[in-house]
N, C-alpha and C. Protein backbone atom coordinates (compact mmCIF):
# COMPACT_ATOMS: atom_id res chain seq x y z
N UNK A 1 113.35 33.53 75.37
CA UNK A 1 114.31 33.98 76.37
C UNK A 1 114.69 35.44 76.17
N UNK A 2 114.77 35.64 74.87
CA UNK A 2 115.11 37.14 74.85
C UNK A 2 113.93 38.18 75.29
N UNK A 3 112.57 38.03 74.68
CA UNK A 3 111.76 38.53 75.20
C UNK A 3 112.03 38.74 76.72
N UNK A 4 111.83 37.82 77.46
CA UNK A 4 112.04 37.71 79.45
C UNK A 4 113.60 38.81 79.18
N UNK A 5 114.45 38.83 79.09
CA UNK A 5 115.94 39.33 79.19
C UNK A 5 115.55 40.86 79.27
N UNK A 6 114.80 41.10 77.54
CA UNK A 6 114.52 42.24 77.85
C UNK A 6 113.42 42.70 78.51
N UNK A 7 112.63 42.25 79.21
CA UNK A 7 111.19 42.37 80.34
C UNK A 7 111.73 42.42 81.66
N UNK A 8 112.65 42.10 81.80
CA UNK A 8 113.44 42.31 82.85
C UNK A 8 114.33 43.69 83.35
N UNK A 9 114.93 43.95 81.43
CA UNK A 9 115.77 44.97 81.43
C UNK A 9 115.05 46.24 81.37
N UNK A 10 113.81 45.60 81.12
CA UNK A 10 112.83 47.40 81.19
C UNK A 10 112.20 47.34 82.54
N UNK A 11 112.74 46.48 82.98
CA UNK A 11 111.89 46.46 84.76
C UNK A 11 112.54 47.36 85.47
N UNK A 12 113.98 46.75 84.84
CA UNK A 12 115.28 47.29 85.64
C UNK A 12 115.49 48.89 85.52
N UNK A 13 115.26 49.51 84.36
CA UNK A 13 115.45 50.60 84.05
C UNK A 13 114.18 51.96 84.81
N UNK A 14 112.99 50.57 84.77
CA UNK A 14 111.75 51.63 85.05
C UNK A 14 112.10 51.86 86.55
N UNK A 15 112.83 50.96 87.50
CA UNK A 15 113.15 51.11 88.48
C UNK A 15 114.14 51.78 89.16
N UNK A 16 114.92 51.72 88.16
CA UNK A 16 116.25 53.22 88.22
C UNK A 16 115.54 54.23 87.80
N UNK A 17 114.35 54.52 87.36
CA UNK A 17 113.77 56.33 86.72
C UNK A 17 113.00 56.36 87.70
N UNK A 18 112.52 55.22 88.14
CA UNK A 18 111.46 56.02 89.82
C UNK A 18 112.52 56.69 90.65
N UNK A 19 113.61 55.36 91.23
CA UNK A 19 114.45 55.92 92.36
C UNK A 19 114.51 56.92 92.16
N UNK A 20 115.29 57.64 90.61
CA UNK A 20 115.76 58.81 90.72
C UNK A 20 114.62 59.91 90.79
N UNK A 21 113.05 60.18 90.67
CA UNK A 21 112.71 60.82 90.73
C UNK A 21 111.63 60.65 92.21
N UNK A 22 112.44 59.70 93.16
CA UNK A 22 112.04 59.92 94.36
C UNK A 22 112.77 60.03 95.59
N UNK A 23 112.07 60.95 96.33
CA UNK A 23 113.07 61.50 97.34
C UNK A 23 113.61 60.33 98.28
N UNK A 24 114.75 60.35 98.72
CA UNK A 24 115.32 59.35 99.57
C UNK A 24 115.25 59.43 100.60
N UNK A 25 114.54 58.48 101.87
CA UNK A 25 114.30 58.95 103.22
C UNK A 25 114.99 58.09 103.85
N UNK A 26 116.46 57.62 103.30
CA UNK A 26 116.98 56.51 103.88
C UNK A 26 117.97 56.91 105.17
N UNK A 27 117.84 58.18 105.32
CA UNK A 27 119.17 58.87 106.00
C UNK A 27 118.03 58.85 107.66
N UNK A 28 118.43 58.23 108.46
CA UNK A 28 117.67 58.51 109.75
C UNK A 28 118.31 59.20 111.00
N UNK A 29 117.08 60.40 110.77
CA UNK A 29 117.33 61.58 112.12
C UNK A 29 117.94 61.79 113.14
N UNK A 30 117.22 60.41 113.72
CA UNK A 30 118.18 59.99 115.11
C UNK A 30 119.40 59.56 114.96
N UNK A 31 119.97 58.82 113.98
CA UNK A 31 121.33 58.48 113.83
C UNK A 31 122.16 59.61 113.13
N UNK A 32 121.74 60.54 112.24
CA UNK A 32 122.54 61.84 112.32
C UNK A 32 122.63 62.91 113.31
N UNK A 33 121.81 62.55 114.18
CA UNK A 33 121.95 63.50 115.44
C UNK A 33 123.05 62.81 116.60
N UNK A 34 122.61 61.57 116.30
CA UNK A 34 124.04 60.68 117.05
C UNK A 34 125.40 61.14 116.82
N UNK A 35 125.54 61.28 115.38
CA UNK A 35 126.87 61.58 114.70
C UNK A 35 127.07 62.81 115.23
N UNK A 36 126.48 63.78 115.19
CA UNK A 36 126.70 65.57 115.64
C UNK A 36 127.38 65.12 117.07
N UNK A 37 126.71 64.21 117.99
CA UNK A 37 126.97 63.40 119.40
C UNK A 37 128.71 63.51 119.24
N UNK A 38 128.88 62.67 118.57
CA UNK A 38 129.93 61.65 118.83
C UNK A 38 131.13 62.77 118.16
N UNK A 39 130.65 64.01 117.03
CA UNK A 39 131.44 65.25 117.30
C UNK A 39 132.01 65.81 118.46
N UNK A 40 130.67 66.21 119.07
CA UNK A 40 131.19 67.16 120.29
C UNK A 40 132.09 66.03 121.53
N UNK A 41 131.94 64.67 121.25
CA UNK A 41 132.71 63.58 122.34
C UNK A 41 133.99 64.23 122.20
N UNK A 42 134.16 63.73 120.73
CA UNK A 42 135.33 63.76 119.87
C UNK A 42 136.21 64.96 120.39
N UNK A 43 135.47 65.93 120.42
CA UNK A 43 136.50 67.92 120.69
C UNK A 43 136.51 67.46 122.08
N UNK A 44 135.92 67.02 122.93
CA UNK A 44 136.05 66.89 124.05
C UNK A 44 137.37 65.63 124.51
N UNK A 45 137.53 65.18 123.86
CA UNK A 45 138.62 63.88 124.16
C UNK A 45 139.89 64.31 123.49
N UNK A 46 139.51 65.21 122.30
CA UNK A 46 140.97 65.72 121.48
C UNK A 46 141.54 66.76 122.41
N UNK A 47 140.57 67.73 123.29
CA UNK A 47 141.15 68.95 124.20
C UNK A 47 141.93 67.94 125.12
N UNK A 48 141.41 67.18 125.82
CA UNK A 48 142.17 66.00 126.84
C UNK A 48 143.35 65.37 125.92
N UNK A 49 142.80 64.94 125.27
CA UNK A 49 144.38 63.82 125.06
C UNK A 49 145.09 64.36 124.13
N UNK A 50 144.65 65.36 123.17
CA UNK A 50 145.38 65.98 121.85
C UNK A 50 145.71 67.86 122.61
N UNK A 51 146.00 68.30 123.17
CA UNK A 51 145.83 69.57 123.39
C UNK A 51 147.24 70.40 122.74
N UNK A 52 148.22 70.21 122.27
CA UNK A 52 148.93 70.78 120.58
C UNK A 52 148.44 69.65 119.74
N UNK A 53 147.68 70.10 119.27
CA UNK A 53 147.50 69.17 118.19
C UNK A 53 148.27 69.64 116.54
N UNK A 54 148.93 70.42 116.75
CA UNK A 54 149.65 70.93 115.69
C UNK A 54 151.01 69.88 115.35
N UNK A 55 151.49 69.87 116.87
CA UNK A 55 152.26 69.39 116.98
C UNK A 55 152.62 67.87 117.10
N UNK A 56 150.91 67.11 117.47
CA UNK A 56 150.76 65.83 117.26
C UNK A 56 149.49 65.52 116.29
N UNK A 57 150.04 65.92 114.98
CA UNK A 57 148.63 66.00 113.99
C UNK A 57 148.47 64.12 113.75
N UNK A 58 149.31 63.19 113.89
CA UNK A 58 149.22 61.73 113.77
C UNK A 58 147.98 61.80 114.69
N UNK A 59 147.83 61.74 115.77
CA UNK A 59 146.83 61.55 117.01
C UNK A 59 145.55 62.66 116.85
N UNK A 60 145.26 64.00 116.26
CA UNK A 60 145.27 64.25 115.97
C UNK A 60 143.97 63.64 114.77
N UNK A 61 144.59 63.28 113.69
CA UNK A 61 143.82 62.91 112.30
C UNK A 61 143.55 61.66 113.13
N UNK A 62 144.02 60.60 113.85
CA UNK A 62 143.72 59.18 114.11
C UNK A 62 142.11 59.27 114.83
N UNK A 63 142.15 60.38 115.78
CA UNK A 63 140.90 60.46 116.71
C UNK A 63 139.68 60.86 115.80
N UNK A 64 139.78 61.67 114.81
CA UNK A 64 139.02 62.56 114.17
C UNK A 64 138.32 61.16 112.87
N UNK A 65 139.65 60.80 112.30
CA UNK A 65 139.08 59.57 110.96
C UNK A 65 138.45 58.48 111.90
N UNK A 66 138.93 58.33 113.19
CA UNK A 66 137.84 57.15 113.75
C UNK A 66 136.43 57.80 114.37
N UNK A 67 136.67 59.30 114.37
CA UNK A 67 135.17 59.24 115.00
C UNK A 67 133.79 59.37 113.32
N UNK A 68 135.02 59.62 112.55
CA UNK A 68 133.73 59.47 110.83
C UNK A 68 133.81 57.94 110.68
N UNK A 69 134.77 57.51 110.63
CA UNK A 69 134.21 55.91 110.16
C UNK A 69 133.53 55.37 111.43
N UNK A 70 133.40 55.55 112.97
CA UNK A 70 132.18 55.12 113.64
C UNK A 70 130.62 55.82 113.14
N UNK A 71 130.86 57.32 112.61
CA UNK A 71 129.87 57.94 112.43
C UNK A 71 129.04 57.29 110.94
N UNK A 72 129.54 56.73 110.14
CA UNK A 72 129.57 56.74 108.70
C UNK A 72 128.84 55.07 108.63
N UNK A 73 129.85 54.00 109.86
CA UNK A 73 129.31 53.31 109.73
C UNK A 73 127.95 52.84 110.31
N UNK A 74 127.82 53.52 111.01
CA UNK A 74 126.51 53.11 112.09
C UNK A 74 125.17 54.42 111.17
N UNK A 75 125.80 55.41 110.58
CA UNK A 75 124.62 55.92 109.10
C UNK A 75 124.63 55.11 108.13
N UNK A 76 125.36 53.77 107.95
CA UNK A 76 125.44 53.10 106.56
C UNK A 76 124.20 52.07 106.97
N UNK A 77 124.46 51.43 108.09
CA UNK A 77 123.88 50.21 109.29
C UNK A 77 122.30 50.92 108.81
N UNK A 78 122.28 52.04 109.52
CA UNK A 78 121.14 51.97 109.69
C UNK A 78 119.99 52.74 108.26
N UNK A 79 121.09 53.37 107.55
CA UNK A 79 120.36 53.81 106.37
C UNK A 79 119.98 52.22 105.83
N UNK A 80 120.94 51.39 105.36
CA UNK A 80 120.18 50.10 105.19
C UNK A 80 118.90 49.67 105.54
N UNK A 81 118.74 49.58 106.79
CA UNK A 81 117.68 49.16 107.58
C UNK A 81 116.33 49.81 107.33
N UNK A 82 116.35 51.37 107.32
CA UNK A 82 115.51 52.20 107.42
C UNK A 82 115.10 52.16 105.75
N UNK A 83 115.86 52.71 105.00
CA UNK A 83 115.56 52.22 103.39
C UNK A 83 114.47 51.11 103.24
N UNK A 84 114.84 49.67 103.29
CA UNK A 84 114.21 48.36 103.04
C UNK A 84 112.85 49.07 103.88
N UNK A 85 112.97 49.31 105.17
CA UNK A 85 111.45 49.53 105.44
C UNK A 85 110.59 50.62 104.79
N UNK A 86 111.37 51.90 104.29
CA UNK A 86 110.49 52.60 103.45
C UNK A 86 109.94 52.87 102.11
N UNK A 87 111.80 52.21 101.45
CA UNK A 87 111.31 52.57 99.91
C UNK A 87 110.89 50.86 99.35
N UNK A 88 111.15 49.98 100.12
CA UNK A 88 110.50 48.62 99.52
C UNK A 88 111.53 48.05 98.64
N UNK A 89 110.64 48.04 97.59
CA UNK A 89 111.50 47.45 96.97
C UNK A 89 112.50 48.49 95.98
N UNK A 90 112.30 49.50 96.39
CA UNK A 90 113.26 50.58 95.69
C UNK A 90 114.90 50.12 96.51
N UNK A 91 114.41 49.70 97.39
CA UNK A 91 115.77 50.09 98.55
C UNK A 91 116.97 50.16 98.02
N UNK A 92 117.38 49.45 97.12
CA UNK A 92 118.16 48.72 96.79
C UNK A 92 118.83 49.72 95.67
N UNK A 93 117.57 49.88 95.10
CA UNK A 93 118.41 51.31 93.91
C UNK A 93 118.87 52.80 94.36
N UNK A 94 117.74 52.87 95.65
CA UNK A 94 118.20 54.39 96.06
C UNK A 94 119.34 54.58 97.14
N UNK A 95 119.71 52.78 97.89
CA UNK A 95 120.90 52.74 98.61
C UNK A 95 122.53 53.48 97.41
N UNK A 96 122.27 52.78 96.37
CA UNK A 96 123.40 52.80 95.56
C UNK A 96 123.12 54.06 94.76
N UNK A 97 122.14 54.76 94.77
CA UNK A 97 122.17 55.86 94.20
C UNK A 97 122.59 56.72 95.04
N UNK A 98 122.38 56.54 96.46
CA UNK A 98 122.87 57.77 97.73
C UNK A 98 124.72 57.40 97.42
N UNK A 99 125.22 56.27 97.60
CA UNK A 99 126.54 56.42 98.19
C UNK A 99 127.18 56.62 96.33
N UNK A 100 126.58 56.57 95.91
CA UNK A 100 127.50 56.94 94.28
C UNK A 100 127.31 58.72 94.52
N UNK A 101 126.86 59.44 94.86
CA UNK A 101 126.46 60.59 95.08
C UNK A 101 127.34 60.97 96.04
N UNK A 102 127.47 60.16 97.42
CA UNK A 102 128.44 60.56 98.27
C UNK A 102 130.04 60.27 98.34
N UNK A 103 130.44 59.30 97.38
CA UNK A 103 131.31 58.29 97.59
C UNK A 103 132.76 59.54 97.19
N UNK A 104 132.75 60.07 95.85
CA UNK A 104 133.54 60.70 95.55
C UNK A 104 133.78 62.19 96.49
N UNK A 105 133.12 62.60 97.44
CA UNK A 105 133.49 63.68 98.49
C UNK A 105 134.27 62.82 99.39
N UNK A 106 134.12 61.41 99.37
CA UNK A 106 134.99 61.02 100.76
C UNK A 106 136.39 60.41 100.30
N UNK A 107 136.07 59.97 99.06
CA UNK A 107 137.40 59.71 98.38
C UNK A 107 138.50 60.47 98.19
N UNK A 108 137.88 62.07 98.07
CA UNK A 108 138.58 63.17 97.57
C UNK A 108 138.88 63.78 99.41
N UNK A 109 138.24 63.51 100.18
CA UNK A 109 138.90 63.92 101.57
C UNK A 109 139.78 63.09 101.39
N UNK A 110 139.99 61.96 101.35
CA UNK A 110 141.01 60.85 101.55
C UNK A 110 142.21 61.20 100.85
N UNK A 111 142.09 61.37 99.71
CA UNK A 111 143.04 61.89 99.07
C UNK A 111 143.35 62.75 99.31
N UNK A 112 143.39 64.01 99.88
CA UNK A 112 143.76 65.21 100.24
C UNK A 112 144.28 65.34 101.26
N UNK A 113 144.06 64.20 102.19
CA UNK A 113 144.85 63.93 103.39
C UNK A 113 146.18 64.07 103.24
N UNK A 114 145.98 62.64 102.37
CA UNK A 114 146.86 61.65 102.48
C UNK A 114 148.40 62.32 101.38
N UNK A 115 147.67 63.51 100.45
CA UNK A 115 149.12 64.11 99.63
C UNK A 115 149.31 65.06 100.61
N UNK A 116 148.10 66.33 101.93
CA UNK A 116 148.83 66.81 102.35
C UNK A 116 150.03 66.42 103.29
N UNK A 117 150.24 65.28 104.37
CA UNK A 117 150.54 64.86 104.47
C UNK A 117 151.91 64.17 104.03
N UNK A 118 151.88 63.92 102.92
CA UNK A 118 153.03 63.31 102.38
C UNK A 118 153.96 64.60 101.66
N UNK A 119 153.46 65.35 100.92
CA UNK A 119 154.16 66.54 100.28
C UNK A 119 154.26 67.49 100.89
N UNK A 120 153.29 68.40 101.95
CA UNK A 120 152.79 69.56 102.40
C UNK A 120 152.56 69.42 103.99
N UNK A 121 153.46 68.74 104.65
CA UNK A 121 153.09 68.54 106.34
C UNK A 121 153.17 69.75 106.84
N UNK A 122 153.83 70.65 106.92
CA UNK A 122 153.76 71.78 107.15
C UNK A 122 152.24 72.44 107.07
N UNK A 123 151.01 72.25 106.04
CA UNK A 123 149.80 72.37 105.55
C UNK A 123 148.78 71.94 106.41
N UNK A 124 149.27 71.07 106.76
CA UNK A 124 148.18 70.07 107.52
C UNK A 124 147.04 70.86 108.20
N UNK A 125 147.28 71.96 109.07
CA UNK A 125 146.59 72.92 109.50
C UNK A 125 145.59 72.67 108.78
N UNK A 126 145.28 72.64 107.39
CA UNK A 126 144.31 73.35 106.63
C UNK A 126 143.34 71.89 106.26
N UNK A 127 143.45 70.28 106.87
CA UNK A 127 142.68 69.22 106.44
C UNK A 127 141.55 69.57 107.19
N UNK A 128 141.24 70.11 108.74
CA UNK A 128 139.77 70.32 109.06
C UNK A 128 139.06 71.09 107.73
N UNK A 129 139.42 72.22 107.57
CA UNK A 129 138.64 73.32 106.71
C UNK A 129 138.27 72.72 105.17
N UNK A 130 139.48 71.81 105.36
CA UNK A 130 138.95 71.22 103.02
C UNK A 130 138.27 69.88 103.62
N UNK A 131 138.14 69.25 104.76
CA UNK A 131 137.33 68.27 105.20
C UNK A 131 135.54 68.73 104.97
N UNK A 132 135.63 70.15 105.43
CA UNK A 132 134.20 70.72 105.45
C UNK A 132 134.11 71.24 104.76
N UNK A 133 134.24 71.49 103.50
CA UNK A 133 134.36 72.10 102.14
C UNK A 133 133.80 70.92 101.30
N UNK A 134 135.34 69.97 101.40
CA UNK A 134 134.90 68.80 100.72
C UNK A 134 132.97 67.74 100.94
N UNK A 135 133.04 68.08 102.21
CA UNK A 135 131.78 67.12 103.02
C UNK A 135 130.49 68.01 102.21
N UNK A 136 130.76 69.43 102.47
CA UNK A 136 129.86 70.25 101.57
C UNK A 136 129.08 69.92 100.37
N UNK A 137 130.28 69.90 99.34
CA UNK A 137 130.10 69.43 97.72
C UNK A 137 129.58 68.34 97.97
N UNK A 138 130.12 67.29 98.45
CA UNK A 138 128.57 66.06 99.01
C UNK A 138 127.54 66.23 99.09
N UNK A 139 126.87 67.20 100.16
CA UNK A 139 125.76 67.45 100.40
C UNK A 139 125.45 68.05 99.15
N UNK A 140 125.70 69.05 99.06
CA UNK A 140 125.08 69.65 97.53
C UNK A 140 125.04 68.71 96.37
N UNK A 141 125.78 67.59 96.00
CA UNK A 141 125.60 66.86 94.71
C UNK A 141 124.60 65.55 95.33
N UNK A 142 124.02 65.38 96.96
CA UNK A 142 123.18 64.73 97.21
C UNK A 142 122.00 65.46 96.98
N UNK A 143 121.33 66.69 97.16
CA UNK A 143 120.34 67.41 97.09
C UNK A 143 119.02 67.33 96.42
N UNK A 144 119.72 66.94 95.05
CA UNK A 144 118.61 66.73 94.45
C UNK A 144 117.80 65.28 94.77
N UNK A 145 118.28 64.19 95.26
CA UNK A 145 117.19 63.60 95.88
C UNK A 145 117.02 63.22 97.46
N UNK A 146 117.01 64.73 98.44
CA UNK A 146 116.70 64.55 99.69
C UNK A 146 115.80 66.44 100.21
N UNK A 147 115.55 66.25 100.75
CA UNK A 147 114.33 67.41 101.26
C UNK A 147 115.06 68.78 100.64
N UNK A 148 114.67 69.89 100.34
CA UNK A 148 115.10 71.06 99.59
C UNK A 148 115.96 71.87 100.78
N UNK A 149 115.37 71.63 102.03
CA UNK A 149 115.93 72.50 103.11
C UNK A 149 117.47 71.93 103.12
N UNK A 150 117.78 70.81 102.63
CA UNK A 150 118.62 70.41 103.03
C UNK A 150 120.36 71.34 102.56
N UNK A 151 119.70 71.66 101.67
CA UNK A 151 120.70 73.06 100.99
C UNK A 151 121.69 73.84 102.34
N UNK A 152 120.60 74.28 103.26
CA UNK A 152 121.33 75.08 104.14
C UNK A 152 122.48 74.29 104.91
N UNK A 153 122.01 73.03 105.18
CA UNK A 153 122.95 71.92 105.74
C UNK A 153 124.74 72.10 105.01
N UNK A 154 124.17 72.22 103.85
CA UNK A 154 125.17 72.07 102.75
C UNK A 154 126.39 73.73 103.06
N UNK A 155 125.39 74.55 102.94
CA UNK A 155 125.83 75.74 102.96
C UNK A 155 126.23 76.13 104.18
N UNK A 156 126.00 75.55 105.51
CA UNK A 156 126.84 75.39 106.48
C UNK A 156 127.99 75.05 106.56
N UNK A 157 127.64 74.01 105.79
CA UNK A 157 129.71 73.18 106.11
C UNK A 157 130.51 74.04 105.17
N UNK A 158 130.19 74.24 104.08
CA UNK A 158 130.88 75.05 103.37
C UNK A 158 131.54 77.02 103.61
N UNK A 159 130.38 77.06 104.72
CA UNK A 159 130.93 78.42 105.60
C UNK A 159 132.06 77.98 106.79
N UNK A 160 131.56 76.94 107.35
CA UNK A 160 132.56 76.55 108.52
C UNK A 160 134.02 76.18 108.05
N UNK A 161 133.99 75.22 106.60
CA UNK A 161 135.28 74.95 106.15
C UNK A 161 136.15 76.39 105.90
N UNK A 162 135.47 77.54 105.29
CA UNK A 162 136.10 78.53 104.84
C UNK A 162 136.68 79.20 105.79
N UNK A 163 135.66 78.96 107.00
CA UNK A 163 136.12 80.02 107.69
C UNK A 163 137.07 79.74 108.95
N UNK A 164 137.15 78.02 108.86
CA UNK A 164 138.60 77.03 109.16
C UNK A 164 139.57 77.30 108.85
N UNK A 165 139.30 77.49 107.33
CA UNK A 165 140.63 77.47 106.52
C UNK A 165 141.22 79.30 106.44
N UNK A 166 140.22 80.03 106.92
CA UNK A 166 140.16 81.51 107.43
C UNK A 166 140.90 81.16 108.61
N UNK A 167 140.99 80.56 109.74
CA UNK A 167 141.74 80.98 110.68
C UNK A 167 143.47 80.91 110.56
N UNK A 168 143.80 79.93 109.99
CA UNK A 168 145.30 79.80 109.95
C UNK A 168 146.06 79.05 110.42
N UNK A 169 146.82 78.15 109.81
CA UNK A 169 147.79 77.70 111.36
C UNK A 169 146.85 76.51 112.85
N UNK A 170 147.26 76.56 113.89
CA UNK A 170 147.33 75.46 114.86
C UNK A 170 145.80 76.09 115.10
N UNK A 171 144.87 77.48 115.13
CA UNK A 171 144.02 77.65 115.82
C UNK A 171 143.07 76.50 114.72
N UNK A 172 143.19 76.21 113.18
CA UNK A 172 141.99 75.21 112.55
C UNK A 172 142.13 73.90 113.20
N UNK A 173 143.40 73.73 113.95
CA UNK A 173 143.22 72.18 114.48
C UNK A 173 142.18 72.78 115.83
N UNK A 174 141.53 73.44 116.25
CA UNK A 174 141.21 73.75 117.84
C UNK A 174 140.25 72.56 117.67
N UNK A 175 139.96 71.76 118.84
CA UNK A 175 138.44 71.00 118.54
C UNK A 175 137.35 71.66 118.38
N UNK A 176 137.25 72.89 118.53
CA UNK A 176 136.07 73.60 118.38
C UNK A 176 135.55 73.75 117.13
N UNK A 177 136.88 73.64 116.36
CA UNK A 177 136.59 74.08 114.66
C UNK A 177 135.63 72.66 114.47
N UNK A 178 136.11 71.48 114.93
CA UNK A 178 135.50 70.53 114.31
C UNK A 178 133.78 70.16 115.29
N UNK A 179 134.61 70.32 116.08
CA UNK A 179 133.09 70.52 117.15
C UNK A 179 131.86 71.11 116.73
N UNK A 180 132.27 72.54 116.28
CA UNK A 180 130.83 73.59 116.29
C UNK A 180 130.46 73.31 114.45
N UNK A 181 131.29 72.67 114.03
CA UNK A 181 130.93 72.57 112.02
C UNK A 181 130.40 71.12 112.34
N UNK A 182 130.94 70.56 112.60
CA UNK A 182 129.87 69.23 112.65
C UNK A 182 128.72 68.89 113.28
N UNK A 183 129.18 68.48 114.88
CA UNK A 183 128.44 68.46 115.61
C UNK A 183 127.04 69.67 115.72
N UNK A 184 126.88 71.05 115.04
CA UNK A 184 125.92 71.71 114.91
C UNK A 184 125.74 71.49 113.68
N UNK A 185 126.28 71.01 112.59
CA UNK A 185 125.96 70.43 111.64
C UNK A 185 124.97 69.19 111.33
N UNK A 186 125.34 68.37 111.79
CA UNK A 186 124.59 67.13 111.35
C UNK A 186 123.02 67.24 112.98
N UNK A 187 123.56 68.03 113.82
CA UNK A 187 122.18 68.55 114.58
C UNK A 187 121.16 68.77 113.31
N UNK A 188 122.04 69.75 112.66
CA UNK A 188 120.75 70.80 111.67
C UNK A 188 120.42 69.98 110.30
N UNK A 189 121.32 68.60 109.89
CA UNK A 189 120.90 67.74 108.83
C UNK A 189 119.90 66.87 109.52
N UNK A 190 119.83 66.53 110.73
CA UNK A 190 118.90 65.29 111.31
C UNK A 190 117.93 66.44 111.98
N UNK A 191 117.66 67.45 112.17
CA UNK A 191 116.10 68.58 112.44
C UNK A 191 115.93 68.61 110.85
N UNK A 192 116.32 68.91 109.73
CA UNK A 192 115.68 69.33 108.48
C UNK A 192 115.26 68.12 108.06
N UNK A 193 115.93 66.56 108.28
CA UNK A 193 115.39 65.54 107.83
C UNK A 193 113.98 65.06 108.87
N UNK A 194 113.99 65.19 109.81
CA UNK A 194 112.98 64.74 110.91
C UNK A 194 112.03 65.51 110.03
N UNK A 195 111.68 66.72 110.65
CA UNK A 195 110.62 67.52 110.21
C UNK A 195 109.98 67.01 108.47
N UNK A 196 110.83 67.10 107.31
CA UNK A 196 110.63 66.53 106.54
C UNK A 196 110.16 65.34 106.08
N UNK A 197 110.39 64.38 106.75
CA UNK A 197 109.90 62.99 107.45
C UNK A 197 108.31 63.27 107.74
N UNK A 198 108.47 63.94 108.72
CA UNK A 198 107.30 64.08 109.47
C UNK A 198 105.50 64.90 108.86
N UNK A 199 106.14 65.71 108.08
CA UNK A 199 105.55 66.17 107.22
C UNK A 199 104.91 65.24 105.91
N UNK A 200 105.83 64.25 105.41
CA UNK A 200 105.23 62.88 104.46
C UNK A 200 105.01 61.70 105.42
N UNK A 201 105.13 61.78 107.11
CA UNK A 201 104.11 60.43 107.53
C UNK A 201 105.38 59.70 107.94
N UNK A 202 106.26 59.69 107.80
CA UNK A 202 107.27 58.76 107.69
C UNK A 202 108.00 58.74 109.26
N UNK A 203 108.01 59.97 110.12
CA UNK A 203 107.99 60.30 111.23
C UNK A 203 107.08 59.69 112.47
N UNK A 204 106.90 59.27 113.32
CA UNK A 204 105.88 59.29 114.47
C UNK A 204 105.62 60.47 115.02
């Protein structure tokens, strides 16, 4: 029995040193280009129904956290799906290797909300810009196992957050801030992943 225990446990391990030294193609194109979608909805429904949004930051953060958890969940849905069909029987290790990689950027938005908010309402202005800062350091601590281009993705959000948190005041709530950093954002994460795709076969 011990023999099998440990034949198992070196199965297990040899299978955590592939995942990690193979690229993850679990993230699918079309559904991050959806998400960029459901950005620009988003600025478009916040100008209509949120237009001070300074002044109604509740409605405000409510429209914005439901359009990432529709976005997040329907990339979780389908990274699942797409995984099992590519990496096999990896799926399973490189699912939990992506969201351990991502998990702590969304935790740390959450948290940053939720003290500005409670200590610093006056601040609030400034959750778009550390939203895309924060989303940034994600991308970058995902990098090392997804296409190299994907860097610029990274280095996008991290210009848009700055330069959010560069404007000041009621203009970082504009929907545009969140509009043109995302929504041209995750455009340019689902073109660097396609092409990349497409280039190892994995594409039609």
């Amino acid at each position: 029995m011990d023999d099998l225990h440990k034949a198992l446990g070196d199965i297990s391990s040899i299978r955590l040193q592939v995942a990690r030294s193979t690229e993850f193609r679990g993230y699918g194109p079309a559904t991050l280009a959806a998400t960029g979608l459901f950005a620009l909805v988003a600025a478009g429904v916040q100008a209509l129904w949120v237009p001070l949004p300074a002044q109604h930051i509740t409605e405000y953060l409510a429209l914005w956290i439901a359009t990432a958890t529709v976005s997040a969940t329907l990339t979780g849905v389908h990274m699942y799906t797409r995984s099992r069909r590519i990496h096999s029987w990896m799926s399973d290790a490189m699912i939990e290797m992506a969201v351990e990689q991502f998990m702590p950027a969304v935790g740390a938005g959450l948290l940053v909300t939720l003290v500005l908010l409670r200590a610093a309402p006056g601040s609030a202005w400034m959750i778009p810009g550390l939203w895309q800062v924060i989303f940034s350091l994600g991308i970058f601590s995902s990098c090392r196992f997804l296409p190299r281009p994907i860097l610029v993705a990274a280095a996008w959000y991290l210009l848009t957050g700055l330069c959010c948190l560069g404007l000041g005041g009621a203009r970082a709530l504009s929907p545009w801030a969140m509009a043109i950093s995302f929504g041209a954002g995750q455009f340019l994460v689902a073109g660097i992943l396609f092409f990349s795709a497409k280039e190892s076969g994995d594409e039609a």
